[in-house]
C-alpha atoms as a PDB file:
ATOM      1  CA  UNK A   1      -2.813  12.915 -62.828  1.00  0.00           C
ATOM      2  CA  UNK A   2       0.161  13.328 -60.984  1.00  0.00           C
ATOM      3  CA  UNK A   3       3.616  11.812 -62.068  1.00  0.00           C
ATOM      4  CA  UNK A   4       5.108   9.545 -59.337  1.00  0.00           C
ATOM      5  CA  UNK A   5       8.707  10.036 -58.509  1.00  0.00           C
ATOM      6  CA  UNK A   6      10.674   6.867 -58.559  1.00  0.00           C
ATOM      7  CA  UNK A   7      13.962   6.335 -56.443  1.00  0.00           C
ATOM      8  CA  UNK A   8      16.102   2.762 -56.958  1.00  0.00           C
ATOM      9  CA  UNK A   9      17.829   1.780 -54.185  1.00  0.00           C
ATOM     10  CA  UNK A  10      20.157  -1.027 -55.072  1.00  0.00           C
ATOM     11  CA  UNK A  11      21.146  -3.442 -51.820  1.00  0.00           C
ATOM     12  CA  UNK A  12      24.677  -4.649 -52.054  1.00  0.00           C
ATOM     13  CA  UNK A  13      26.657  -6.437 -49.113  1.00  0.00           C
ATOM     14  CA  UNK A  14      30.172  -7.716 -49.273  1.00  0.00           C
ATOM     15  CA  UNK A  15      29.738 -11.470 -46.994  1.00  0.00           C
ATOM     16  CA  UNK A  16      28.184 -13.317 -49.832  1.00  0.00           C
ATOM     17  CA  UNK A  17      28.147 -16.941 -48.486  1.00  0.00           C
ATOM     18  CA  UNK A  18      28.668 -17.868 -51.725  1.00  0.00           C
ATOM     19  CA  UNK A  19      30.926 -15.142 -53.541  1.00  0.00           C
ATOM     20  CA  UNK A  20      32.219 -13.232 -51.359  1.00  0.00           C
ATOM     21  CA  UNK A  21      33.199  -8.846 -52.645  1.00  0.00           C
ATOM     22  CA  UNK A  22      31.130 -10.100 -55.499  1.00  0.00           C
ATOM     23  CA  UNK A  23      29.929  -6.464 -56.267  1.00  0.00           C
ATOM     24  CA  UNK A  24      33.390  -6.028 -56.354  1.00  0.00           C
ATOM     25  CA  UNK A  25      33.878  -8.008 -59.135  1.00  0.00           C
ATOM     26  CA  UNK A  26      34.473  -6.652 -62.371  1.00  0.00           C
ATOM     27  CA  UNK A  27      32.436  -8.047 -65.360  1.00  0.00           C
ATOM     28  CA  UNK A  28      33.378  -6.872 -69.084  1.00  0.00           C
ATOM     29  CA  UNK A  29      36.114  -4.624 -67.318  1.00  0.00           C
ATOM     30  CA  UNK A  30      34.099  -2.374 -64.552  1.00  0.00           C
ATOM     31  CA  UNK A  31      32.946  -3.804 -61.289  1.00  0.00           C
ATOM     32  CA  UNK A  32      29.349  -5.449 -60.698  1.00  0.00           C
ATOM     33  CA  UNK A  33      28.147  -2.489 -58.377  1.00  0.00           C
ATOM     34  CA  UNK A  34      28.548  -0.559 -61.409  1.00  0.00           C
ATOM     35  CA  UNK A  35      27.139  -2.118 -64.551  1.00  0.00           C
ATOM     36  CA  UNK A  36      23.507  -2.472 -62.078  1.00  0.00           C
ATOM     37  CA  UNK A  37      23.921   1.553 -61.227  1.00  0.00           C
ATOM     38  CA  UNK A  38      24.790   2.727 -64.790  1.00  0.00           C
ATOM     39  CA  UNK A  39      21.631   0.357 -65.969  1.00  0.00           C
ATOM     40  CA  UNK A  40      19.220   2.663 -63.422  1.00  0.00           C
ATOM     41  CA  UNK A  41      20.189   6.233 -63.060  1.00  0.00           C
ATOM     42  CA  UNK A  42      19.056   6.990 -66.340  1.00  0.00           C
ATOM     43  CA  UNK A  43      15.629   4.972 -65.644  1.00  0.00           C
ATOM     44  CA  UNK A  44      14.837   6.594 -62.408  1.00  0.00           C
ATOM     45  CA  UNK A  45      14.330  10.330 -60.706  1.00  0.00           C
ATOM     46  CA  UNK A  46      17.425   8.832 -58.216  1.00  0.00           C
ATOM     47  CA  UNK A  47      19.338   5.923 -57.842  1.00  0.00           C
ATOM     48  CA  UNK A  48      21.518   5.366 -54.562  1.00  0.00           C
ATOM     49  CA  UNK A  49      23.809   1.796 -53.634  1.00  0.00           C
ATOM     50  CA  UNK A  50      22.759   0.528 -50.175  1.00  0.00           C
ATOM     51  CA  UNK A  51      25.828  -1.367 -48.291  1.00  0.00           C
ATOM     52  CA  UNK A  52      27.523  -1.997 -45.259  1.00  0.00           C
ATOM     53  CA  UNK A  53      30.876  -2.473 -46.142  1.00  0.00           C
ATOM     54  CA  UNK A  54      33.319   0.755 -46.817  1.00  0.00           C
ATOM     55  CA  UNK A  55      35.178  -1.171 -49.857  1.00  0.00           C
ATOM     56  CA  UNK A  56      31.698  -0.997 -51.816  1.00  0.00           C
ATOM     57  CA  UNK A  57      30.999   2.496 -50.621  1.00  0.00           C
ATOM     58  CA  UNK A  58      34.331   3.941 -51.396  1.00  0.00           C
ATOM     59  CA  UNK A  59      33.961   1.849 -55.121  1.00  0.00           C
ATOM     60  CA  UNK A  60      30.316   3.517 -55.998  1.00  0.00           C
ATOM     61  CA  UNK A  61      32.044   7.145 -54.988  1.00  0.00           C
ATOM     62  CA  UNK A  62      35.309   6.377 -56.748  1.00  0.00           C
ATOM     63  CA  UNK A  63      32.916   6.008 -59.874  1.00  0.00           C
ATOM     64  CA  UNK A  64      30.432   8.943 -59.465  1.00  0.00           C
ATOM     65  CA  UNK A  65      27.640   7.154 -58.130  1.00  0.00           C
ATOM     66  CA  UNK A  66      25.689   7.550 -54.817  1.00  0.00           C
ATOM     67  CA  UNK A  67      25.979   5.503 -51.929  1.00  0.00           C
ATOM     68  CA  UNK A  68      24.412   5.480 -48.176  1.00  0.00           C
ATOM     69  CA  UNK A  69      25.832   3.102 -45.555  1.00  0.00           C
ATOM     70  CA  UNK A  70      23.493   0.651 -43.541  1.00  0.00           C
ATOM     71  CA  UNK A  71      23.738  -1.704 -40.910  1.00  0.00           C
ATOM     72  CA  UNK A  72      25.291  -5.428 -40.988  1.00  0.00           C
ATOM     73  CA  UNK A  73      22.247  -6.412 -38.986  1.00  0.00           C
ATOM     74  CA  UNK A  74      19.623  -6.541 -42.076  1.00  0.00           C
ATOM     75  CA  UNK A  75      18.378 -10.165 -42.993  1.00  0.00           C
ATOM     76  CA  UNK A  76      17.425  -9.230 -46.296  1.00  0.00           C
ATOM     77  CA  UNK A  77      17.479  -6.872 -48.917  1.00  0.00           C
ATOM     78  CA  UNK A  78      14.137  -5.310 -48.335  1.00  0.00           C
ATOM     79  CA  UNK A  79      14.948  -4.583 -44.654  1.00  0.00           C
ATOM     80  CA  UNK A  80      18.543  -2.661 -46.445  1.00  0.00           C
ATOM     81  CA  UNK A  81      16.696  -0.915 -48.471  1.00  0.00           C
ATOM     82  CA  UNK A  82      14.148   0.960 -45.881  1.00  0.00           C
ATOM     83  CA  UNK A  83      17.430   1.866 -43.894  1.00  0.00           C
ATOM     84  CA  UNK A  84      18.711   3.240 -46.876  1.00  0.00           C
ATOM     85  CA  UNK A  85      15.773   5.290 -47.485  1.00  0.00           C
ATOM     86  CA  UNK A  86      14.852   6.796 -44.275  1.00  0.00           C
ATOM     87  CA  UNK A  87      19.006   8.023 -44.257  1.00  0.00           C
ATOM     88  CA  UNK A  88      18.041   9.512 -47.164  1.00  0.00           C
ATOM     89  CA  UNK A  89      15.368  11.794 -45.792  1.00  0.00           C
ATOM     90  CA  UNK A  90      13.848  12.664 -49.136  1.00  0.00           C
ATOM     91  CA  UNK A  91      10.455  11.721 -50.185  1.00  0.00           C
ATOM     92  CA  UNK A  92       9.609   9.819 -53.137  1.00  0.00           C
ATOM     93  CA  UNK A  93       6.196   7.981 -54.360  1.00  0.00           C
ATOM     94  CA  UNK A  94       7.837   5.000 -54.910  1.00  0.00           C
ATOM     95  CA  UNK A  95      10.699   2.757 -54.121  1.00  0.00           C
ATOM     96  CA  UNK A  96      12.241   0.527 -56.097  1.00  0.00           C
ATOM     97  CA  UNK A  97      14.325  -2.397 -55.103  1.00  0.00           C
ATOM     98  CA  UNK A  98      17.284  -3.059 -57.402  1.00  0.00           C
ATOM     99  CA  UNK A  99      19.091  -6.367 -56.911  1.00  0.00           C
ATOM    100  CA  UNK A 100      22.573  -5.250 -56.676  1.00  0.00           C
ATOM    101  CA  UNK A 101      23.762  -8.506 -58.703  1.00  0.00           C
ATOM    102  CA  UNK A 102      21.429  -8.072 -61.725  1.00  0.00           C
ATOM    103  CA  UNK A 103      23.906  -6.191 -63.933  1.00  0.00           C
ATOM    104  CA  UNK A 104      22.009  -6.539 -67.071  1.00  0.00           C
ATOM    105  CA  UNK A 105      18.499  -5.360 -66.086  1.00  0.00           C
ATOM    106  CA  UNK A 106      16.895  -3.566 -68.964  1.00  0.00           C
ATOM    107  CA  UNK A 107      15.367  -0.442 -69.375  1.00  0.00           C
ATOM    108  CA  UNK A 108      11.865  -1.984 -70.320  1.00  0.00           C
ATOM    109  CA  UNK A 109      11.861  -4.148 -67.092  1.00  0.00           C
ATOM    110  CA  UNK A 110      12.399  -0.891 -65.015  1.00  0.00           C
ATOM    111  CA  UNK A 111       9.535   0.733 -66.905  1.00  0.00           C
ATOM    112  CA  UNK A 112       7.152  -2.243 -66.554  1.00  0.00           C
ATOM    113  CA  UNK A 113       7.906  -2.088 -62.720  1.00  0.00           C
ATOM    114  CA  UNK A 114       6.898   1.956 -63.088  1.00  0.00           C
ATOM    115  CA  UNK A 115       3.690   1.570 -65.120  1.00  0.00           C
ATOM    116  CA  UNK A 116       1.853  -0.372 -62.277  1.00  0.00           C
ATOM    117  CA  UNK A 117       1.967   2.257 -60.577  1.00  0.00           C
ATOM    118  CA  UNK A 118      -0.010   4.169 -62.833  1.00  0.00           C
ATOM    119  CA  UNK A 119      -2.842   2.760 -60.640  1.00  0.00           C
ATOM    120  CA  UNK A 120      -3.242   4.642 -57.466  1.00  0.00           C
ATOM    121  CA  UNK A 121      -4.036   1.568 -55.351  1.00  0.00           C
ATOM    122  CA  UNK A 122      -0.750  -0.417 -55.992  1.00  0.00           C
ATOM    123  CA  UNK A 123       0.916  -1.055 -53.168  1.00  0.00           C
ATOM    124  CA  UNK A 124       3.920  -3.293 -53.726  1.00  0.00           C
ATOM    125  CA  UNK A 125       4.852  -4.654 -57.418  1.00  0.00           C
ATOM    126  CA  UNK A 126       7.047  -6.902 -59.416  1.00  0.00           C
ATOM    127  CA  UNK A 127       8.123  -8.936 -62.157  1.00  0.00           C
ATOM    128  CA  UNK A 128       7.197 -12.008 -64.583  1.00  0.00           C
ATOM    129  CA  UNK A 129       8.609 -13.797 -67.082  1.00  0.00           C
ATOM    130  CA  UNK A 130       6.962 -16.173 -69.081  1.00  0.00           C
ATOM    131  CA  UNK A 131       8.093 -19.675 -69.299  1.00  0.00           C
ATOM    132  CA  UNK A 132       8.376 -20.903 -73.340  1.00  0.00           C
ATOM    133  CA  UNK A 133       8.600 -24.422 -74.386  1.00  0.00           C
ATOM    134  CA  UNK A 134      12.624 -23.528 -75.476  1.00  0.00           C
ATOM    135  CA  UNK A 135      13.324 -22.702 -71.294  1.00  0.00           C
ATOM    136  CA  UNK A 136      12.393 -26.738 -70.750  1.00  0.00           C
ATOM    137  CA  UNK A 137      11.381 -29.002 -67.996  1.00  0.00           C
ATOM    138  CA  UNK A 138      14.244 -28.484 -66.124  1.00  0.00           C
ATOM    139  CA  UNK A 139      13.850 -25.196 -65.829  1.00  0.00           C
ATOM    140  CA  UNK A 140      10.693 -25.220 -64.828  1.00  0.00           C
ATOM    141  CA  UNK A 141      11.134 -27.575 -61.969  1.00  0.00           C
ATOM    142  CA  UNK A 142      14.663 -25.696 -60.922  1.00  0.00           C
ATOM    143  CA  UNK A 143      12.779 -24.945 -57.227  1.00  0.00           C
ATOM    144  CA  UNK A 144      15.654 -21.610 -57.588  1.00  0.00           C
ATOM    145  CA  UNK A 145      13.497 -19.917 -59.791  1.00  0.00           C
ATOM    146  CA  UNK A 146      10.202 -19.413 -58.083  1.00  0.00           C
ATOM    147  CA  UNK A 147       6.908 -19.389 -60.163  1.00  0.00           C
ATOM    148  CA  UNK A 148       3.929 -17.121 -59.812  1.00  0.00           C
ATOM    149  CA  UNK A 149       0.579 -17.199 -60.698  1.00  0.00           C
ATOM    150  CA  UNK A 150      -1.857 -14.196 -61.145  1.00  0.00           C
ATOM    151  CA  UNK A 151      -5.487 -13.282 -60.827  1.00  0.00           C
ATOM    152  CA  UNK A 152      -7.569 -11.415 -63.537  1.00  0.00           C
ATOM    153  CA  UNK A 153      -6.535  -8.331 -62.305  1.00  0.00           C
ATOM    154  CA  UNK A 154      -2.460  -8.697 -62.688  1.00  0.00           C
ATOM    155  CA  UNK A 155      -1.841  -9.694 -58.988  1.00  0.00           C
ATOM    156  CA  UNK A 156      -0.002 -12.184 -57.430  1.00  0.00           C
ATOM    157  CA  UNK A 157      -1.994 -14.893 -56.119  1.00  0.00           C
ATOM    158  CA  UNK A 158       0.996 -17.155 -55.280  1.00  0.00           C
ATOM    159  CA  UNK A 159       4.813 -17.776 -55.243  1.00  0.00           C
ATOM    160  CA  UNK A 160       6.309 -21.257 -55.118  1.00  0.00           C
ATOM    161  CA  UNK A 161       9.114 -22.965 -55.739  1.00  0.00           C
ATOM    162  CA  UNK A 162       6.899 -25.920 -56.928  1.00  0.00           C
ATOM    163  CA  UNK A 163       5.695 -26.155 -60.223  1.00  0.00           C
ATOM    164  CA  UNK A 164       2.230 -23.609 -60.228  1.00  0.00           C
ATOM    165  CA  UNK A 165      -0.410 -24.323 -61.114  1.00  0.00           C
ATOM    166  CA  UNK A 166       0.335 -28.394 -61.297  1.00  0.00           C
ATOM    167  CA  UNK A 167      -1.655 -29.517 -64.653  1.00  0.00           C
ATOM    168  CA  UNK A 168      -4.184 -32.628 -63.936  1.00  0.00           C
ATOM    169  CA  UNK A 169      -3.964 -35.178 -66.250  1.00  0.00           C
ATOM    170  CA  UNK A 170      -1.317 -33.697 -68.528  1.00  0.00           C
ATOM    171  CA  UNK A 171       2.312 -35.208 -68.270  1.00  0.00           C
ATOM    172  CA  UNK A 172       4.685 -32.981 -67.235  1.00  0.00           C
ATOM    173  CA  UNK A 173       7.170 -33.211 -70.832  1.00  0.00           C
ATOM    174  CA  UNK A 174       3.825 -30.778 -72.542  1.00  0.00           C
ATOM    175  CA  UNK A 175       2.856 -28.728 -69.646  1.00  0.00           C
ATOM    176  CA  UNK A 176       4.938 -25.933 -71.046  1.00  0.00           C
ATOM    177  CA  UNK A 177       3.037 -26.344 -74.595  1.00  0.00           C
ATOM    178  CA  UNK A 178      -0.349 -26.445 -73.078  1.00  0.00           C
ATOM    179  CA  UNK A 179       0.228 -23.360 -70.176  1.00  0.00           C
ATOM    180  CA  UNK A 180       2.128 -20.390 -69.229  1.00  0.00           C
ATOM    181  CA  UNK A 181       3.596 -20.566 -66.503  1.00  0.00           C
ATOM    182  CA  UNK A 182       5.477 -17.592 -65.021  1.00  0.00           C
ATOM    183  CA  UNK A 183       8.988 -17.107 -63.520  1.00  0.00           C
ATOM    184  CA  UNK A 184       9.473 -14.777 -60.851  1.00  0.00           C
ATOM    185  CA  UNK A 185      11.815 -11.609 -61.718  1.00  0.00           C
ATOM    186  CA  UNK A 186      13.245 -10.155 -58.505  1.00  0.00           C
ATOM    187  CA  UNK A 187      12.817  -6.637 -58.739  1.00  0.00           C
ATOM    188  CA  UNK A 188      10.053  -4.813 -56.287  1.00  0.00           C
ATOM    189  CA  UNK A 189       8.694  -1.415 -55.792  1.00  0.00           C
ATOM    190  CA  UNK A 190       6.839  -0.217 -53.347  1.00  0.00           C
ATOM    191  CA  UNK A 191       4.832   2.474 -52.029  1.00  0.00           C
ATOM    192  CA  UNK A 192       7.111   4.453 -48.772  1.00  0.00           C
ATOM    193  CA  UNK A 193       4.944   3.711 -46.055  1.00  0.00           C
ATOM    194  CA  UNK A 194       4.186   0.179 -47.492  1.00  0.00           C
ATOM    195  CA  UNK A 195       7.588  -0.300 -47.255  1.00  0.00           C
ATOM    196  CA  UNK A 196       7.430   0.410 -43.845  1.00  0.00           C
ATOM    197  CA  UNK A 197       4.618  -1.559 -42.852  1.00  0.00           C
ATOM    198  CA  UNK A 198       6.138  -4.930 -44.802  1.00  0.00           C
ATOM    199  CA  UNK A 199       9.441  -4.605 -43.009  1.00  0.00           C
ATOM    200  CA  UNK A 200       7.847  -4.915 -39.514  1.00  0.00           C
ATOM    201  CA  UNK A 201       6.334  -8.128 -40.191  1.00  0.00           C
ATOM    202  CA  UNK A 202       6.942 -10.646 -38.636  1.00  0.00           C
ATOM    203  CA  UNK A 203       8.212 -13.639 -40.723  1.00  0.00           C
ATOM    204  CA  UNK A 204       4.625 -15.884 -41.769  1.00  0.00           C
ATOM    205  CA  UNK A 205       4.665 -19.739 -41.717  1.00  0.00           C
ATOM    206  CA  UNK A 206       4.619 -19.696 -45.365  1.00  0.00           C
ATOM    207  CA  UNK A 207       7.457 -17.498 -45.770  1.00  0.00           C
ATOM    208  CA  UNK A 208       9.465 -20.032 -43.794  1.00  0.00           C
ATOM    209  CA  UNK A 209       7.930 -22.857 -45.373  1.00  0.00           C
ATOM    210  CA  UNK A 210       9.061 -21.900 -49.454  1.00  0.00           C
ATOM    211  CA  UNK A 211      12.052 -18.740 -47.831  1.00  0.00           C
ATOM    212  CA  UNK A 212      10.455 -16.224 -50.032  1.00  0.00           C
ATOM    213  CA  UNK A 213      10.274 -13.226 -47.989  1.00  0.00           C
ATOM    214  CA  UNK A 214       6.588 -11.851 -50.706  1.00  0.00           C
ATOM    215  CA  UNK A 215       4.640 -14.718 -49.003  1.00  0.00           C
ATOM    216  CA  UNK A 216       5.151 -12.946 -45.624  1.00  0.00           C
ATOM    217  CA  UNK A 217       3.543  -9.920 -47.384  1.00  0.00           C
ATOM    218  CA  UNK A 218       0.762 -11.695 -49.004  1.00  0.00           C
ATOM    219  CA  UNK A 219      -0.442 -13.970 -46.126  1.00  0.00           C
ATOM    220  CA  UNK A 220      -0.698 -10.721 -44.141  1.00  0.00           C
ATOM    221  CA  UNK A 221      -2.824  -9.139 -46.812  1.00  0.00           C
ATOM    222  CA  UNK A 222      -0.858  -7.251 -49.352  1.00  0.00           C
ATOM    223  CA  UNK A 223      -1.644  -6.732 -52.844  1.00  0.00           C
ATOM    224  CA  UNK A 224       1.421  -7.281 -55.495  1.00  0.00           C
ATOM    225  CA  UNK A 225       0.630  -6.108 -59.097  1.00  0.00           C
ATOM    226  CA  UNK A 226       2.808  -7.536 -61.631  1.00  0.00           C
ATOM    227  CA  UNK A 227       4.280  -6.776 -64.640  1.00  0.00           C
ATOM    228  CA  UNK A 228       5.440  -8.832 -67.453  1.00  0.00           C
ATOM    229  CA  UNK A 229       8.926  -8.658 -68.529  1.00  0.00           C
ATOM    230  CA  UNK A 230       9.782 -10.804 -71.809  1.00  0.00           C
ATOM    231  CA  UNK A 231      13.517 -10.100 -71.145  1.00  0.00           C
ATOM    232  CA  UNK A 232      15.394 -12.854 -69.551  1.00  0.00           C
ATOM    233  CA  UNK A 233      17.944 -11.961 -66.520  1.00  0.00           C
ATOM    234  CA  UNK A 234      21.207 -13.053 -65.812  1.00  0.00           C
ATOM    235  CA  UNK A 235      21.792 -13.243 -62.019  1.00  0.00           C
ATOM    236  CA  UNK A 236      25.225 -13.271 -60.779  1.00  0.00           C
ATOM    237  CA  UNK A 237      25.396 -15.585 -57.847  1.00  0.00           C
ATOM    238  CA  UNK A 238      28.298 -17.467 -57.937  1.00  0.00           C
ATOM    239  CA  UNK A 239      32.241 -17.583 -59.456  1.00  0.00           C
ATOM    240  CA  UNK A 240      30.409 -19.966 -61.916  1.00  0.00           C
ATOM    241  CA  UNK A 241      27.830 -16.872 -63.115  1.00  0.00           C
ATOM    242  CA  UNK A 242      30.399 -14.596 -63.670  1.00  0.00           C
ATOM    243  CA  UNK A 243      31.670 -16.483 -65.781  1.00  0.00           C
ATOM    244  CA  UNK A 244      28.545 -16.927 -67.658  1.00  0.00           C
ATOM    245  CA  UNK A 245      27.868 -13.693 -67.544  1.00  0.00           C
ATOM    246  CA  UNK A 246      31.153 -12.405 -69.055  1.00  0.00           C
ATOM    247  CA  UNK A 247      30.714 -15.041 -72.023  1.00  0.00           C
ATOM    248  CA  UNK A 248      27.326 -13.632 -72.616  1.00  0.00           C
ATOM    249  CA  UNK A 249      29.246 -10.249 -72.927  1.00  0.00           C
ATOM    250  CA  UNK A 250      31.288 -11.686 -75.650  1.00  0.00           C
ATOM    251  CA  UNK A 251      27.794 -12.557 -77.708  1.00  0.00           C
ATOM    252  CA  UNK A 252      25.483  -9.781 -76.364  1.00  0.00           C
ATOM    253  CA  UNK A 253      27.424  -7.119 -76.210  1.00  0.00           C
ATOM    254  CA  UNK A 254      26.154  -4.174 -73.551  1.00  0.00           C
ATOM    255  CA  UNK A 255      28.049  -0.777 -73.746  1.00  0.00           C
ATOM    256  CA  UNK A 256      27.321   0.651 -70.536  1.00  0.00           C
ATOM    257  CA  UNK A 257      24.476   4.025 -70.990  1.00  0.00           C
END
């Protein structure tokens, strides 16, 4: 069987609403950008930064990485990430889409993501994590942290921001003792001209409905495979998560590969 070639193309665009430059930002003494690109080029055949903003581009050089500039016009990072590619101009059997403010992604999440493609018919995939009774209520209700649930053959039936599936007759306080309930990890790959195809959607009611761009691909008839990931993710989307994130540093400490 053939070996599929992997690229990871890692979005990263400078107006955050809510932290602005944060790639920019430098977390246990190197910038953002950096800590998710040293954390994939050893995982993957390629890894490039996607951005539209020099300052990030100059940043990723200035370090030794690889960087492609895109448009401003994108409305997500899927759409950044096909621009990114077709610059690129060099064929690949899969994409993957790297979060460009997930600085401590783990090399077992990026090899889950690669082993479902070790079935010729995936199209798009993605990350789980399961819920455990220490994560608590709250965090399963948090409607920021979208749940999944999965068919029989490791595909994703549903995302939500709701509680899925809702347990009948149990009260909420045990649900996490009596199910397991899985927490979306945002990390995608997908086949080229998937890719393609998924970024000339148009946006689906239930998209709009829940603003999780993966219903758009399932209501129009996508398969996602997923794979489970028991590593937990620290996202940085605010001042506040830096913050976090550079105390976690202090405890967990990361030396860059």
């Amino acid at each position: 069987m053939k070996k599929n070639s992997f690229i990871g193309i890692i979005p990263a665009r400078y107006a955050s609403t809510r932290f602005p430059a944060k790639p920019l930002a430098r977390l246990g003494g190197v910038t953002v950008i950096e800590r998710v690109y040293r954390q994939v080029e050893g995982q993957l055949d390629d890894a490039v930064v996607a951005t539209d903003d020099a300052r990030i581009y100059d940043a990723v050089v200035a370090f030794g990485g690889k960087a492609v500039m895109t448009g401003t016009h994108h409305k997500s990072g899927t759409d950044r990430v096909r621009e990114a590619y077709e610059i690129l101009g060099q064929p690949f059997d899969v994409i993957v889409n790297i979060q460009g403010d997930e600085p401590f992604i783990q090399p077992s999440q990026l090899q889950a993501i690669k082993a479902c493609f070790d079935t010729p018919a995936t199209q798009i995939a993605t990350l789980v994590k399961p819920f455990t009774p220490a994560d608590g209520l709250a965090a399963l209700q948090n409607p920021n942290s979208p749940k999944v649930v999965v068919d029989g053959q490791g595909r994703a039936l549903y995302f939500s921001r709701s509680v899925i599936p809702y347990l009948r007759g149990v009260e909420p306080a045990e649900w996490l003792s009596c199910h397991t309930f899985y927490k979306h990890i945002g990390l995608y790959a997908y086949r080229p001209q998937v890719l393609r195809e998924i970024t000339s959607l148009p946006q689906s009611p239930l998209e709009l409905a829940e603003s999780l761009e993966q219903l758009r691909w399932l209501q129009a008839g996508y398969h996602i495979q997923v794979g489970i990931s028991d590593v937990e993710t620290i996202g940085i989307d605010t001042p506040e998560d830096l913050q976090r994130a550079e105390e976690f540093l202090k405890t967990h400490p990361q030396p860059l590969p």
